[in-house]
PDB file of N, CA and C in Angstrom:
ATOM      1  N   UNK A   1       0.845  -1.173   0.000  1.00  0.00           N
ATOM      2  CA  UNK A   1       0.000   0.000   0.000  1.00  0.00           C
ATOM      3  C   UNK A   1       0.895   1.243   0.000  1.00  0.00           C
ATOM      4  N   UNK A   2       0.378   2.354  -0.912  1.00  0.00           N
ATOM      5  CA  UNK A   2       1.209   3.364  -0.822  1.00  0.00           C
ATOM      6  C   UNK A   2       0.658   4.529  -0.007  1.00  0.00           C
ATOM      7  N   UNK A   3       1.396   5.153   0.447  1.00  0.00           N
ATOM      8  CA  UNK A   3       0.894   6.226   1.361  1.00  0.00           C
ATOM      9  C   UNK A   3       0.901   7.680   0.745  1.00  0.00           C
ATOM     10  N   UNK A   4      -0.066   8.179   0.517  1.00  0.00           N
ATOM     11  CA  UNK A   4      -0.429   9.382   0.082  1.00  0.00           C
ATOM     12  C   UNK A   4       0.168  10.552   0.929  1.00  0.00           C
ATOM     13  N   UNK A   5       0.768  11.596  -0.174  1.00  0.00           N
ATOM     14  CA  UNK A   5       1.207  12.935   0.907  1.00  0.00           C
ATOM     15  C   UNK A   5       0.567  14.193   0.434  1.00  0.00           C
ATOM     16  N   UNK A   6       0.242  14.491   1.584  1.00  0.00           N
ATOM     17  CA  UNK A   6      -0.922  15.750   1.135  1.00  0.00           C
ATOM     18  C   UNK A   6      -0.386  16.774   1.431  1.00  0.00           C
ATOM     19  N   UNK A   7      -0.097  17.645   0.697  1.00  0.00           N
ATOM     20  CA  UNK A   7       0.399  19.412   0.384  1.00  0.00           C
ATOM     21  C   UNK A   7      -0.105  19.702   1.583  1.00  0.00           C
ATOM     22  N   UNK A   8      -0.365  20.774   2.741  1.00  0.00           N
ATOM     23  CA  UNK A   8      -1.103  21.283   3.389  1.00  0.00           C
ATOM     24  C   UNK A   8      -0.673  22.991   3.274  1.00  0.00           C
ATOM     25  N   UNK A   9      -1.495  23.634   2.447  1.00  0.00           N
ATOM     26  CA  UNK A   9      -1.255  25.374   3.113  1.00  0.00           C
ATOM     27  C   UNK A   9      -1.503  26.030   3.646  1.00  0.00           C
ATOM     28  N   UNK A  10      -1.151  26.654   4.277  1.00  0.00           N
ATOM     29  CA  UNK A  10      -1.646  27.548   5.273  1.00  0.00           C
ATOM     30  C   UNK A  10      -2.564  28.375   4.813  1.00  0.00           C
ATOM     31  N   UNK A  11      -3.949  28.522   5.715  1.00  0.00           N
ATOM     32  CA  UNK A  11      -5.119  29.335   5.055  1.00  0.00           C
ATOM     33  C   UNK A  11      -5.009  30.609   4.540  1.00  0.00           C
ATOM     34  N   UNK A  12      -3.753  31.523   4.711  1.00  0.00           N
ATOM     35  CA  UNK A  12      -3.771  32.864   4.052  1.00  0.00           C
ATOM     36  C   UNK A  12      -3.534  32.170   2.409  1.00  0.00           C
ATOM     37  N   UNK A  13      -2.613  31.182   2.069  1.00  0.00           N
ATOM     38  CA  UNK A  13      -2.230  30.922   0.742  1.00  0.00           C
ATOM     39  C   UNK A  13      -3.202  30.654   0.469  1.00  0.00           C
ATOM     40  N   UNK A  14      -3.835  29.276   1.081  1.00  0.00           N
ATOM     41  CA  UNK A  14      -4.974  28.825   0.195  1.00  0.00           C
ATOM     42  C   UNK A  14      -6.164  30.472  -0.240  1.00  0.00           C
ATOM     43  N   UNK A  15      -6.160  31.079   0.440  1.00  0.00           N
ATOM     44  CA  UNK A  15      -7.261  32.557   0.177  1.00  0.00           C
ATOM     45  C   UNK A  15      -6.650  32.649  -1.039  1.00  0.00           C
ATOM     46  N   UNK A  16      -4.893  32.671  -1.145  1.00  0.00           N
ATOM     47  CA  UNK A  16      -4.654  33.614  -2.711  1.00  0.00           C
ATOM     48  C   UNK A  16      -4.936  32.950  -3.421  1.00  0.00           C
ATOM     49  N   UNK A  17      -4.761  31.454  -3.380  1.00  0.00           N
ATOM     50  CA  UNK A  17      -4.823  30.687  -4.653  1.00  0.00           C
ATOM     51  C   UNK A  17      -6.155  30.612  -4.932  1.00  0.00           C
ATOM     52  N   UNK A  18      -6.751  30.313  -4.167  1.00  0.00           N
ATOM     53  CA  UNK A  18      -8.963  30.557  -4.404  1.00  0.00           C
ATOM     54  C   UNK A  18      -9.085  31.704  -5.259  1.00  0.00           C
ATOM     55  N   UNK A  19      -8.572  33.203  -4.817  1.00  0.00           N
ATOM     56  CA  UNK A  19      -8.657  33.944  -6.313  1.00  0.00           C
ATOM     57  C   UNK A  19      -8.226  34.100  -6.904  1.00  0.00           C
ATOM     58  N   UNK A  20      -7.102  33.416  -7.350  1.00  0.00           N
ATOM     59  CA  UNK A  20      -6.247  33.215  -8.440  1.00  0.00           C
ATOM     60  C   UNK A  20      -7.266  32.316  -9.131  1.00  0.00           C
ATOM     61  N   UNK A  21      -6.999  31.594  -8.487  1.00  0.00           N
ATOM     62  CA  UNK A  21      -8.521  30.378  -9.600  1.00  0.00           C
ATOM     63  C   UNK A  21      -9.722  31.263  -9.904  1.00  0.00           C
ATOM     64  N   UNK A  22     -10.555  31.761  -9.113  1.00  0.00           N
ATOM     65  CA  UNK A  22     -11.841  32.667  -9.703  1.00  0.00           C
ATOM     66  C   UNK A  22     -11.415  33.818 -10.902  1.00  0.00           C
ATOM     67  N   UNK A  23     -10.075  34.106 -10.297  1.00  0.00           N
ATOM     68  CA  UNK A  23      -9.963  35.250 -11.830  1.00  0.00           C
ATOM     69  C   UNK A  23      -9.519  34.650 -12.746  1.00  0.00           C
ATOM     70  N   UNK A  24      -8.732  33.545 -13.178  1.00  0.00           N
ATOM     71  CA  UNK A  24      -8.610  32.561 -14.199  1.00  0.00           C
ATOM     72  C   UNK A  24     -10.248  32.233 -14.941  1.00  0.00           C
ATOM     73  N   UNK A  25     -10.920  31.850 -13.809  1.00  0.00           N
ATOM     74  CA  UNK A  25     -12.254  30.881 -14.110  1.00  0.00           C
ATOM     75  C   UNK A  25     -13.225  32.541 -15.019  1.00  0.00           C
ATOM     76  N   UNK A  26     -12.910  33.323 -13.952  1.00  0.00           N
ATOM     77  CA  UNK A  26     -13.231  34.568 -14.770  1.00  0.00           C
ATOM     78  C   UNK A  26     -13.303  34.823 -16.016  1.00  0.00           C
ATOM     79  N   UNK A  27     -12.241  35.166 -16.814  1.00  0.00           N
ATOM     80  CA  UNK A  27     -11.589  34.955 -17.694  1.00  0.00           C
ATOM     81  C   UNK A  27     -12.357  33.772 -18.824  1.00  0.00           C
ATOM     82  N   UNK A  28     -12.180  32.900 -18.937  1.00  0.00           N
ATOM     83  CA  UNK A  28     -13.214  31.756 -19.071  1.00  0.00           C
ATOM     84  C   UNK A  28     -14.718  31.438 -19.398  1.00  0.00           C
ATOM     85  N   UNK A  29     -15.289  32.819 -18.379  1.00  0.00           N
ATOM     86  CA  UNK A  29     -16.817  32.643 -17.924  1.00  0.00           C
ATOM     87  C   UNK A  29     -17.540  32.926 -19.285  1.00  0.00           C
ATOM     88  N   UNK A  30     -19.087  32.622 -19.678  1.00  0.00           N
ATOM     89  CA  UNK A  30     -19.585  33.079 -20.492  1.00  0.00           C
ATOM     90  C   UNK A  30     -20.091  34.103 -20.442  1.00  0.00           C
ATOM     91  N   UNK A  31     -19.238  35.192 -20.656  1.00  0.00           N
ATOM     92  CA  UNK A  31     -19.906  36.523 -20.251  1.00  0.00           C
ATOM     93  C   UNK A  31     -18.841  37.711 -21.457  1.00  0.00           C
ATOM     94  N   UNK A  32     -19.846  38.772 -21.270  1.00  0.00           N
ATOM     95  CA  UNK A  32     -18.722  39.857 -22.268  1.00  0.00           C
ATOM     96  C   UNK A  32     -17.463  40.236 -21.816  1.00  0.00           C
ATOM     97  N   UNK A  33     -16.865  40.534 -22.463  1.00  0.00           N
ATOM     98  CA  UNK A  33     -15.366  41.392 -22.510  1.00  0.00           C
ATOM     99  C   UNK A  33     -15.306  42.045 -20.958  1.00  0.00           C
ATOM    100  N   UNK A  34     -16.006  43.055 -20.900  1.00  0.00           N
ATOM    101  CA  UNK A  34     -15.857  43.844 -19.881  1.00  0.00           C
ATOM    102  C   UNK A  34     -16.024  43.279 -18.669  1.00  0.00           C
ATOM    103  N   UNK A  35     -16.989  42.204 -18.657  1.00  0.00           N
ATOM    104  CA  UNK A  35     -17.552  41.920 -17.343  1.00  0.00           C
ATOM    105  C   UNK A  35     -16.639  40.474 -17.141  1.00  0.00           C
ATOM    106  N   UNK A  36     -16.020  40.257 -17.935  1.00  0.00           N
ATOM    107  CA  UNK A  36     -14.920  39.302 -17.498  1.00  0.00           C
ATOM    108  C   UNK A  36     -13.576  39.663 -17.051  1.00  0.00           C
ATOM    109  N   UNK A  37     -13.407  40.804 -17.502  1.00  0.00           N
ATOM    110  CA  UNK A  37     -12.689  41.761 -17.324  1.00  0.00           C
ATOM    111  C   UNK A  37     -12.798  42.422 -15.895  1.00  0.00           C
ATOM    112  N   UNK A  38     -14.010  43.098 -15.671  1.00  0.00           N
ATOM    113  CA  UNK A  38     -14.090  43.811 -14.345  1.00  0.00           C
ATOM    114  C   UNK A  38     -14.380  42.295 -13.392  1.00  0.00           C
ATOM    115  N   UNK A  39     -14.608  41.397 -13.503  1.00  0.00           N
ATOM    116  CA  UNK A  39     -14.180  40.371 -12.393  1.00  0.00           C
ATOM    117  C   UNK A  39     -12.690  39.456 -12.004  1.00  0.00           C
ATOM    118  N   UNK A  40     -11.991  39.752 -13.388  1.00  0.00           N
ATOM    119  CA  UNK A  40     -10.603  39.480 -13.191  1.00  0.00           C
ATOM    120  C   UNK A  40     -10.365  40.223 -12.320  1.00  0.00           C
ATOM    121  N   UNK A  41     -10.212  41.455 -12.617  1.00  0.00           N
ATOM    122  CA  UNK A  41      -9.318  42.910 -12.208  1.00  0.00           C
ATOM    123  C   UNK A  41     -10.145  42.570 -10.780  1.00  0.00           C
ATOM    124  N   UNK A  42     -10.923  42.347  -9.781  1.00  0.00           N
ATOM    125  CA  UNK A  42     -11.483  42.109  -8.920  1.00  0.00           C
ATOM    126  C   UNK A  42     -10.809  41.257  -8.060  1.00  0.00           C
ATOM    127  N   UNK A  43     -11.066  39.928  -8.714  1.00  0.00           N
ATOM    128  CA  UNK A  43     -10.331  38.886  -7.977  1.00  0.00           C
ATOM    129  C   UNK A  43      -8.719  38.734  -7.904  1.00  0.00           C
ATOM    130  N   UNK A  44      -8.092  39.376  -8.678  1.00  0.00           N
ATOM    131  CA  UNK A  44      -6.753  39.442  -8.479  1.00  0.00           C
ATOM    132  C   UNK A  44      -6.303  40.793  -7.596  1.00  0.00           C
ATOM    133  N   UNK A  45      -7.077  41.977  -7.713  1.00  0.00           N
ATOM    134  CA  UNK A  45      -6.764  42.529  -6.835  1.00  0.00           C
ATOM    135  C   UNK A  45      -6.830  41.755  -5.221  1.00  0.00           C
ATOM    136  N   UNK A  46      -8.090  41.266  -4.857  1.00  0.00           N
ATOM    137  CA  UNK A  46      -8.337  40.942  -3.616  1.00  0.00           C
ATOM    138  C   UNK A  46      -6.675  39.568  -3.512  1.00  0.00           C
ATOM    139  N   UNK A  47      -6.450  39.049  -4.476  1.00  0.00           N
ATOM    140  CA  UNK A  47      -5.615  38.199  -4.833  1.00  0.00           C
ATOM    141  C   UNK A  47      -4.180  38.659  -3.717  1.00  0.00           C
ATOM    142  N   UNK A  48      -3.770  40.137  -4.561  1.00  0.00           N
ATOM    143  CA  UNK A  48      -2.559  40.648  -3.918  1.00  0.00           C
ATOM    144  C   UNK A  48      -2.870  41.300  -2.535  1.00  0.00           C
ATOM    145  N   UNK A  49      -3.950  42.187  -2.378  1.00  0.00           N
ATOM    146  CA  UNK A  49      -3.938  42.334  -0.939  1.00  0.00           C
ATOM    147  C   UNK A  49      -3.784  41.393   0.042  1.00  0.00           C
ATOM    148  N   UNK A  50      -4.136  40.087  -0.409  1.00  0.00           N
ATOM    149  CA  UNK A  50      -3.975  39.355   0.888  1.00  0.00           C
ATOM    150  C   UNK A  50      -2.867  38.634   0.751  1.00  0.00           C
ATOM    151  N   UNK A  51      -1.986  38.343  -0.083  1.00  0.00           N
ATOM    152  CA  UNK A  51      -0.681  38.292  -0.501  1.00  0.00           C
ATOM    153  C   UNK A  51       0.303  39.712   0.265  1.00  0.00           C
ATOM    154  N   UNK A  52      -0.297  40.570   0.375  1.00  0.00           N
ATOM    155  CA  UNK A  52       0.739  42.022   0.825  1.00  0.00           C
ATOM    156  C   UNK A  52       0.336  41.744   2.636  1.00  0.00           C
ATOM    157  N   UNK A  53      -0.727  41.656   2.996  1.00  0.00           N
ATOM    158  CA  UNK A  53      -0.940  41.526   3.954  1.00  0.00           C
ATOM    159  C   UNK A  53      -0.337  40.009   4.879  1.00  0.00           C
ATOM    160  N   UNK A  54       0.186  39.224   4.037  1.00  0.00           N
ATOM    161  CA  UNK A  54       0.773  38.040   4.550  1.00  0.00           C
ATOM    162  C   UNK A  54       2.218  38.361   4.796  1.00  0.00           C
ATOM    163  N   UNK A  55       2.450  39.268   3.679  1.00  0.00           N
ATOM    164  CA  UNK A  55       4.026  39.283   3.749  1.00  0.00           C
ATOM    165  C   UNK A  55       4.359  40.823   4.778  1.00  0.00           C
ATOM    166  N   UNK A  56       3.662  41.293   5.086  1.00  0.00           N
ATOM    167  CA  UNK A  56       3.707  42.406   6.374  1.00  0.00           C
ATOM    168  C   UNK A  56       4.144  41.432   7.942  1.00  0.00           C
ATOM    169  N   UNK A  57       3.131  40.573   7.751  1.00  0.00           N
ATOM    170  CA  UNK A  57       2.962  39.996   8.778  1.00  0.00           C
ATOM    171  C   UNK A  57       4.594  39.199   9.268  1.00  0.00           C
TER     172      UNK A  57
END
């Protein structure tokens, strides 16, 4: 039997990577230009604040 190893991150990362994925998925969505657009620019902002706020800490 093999034993599985599981990544574990710490919940500030996992936050960035969650909107890193939504503004990707963004991007993606079936929706117009702009409004895929103004939800990128959204989720990646919230992306780096909590990225700036980790690295303060």
């Amino acid at each position: 039997m093999t034993t599985r190893h599981i990544l574990s991150l710490n919940p500030s990362k996992a936050r960035v990577a969650y909107h890193r994925a939504i503004a990707m998925a963004a991007l993606h969505a079936d929706s117009s230009l702009s409004v895929r657009l103004k939800r990128y620019n959204a989720a990646m902002a919230k992306a780096r604040s909590l990225e700036a706020q980790e690295a303060t800490q």
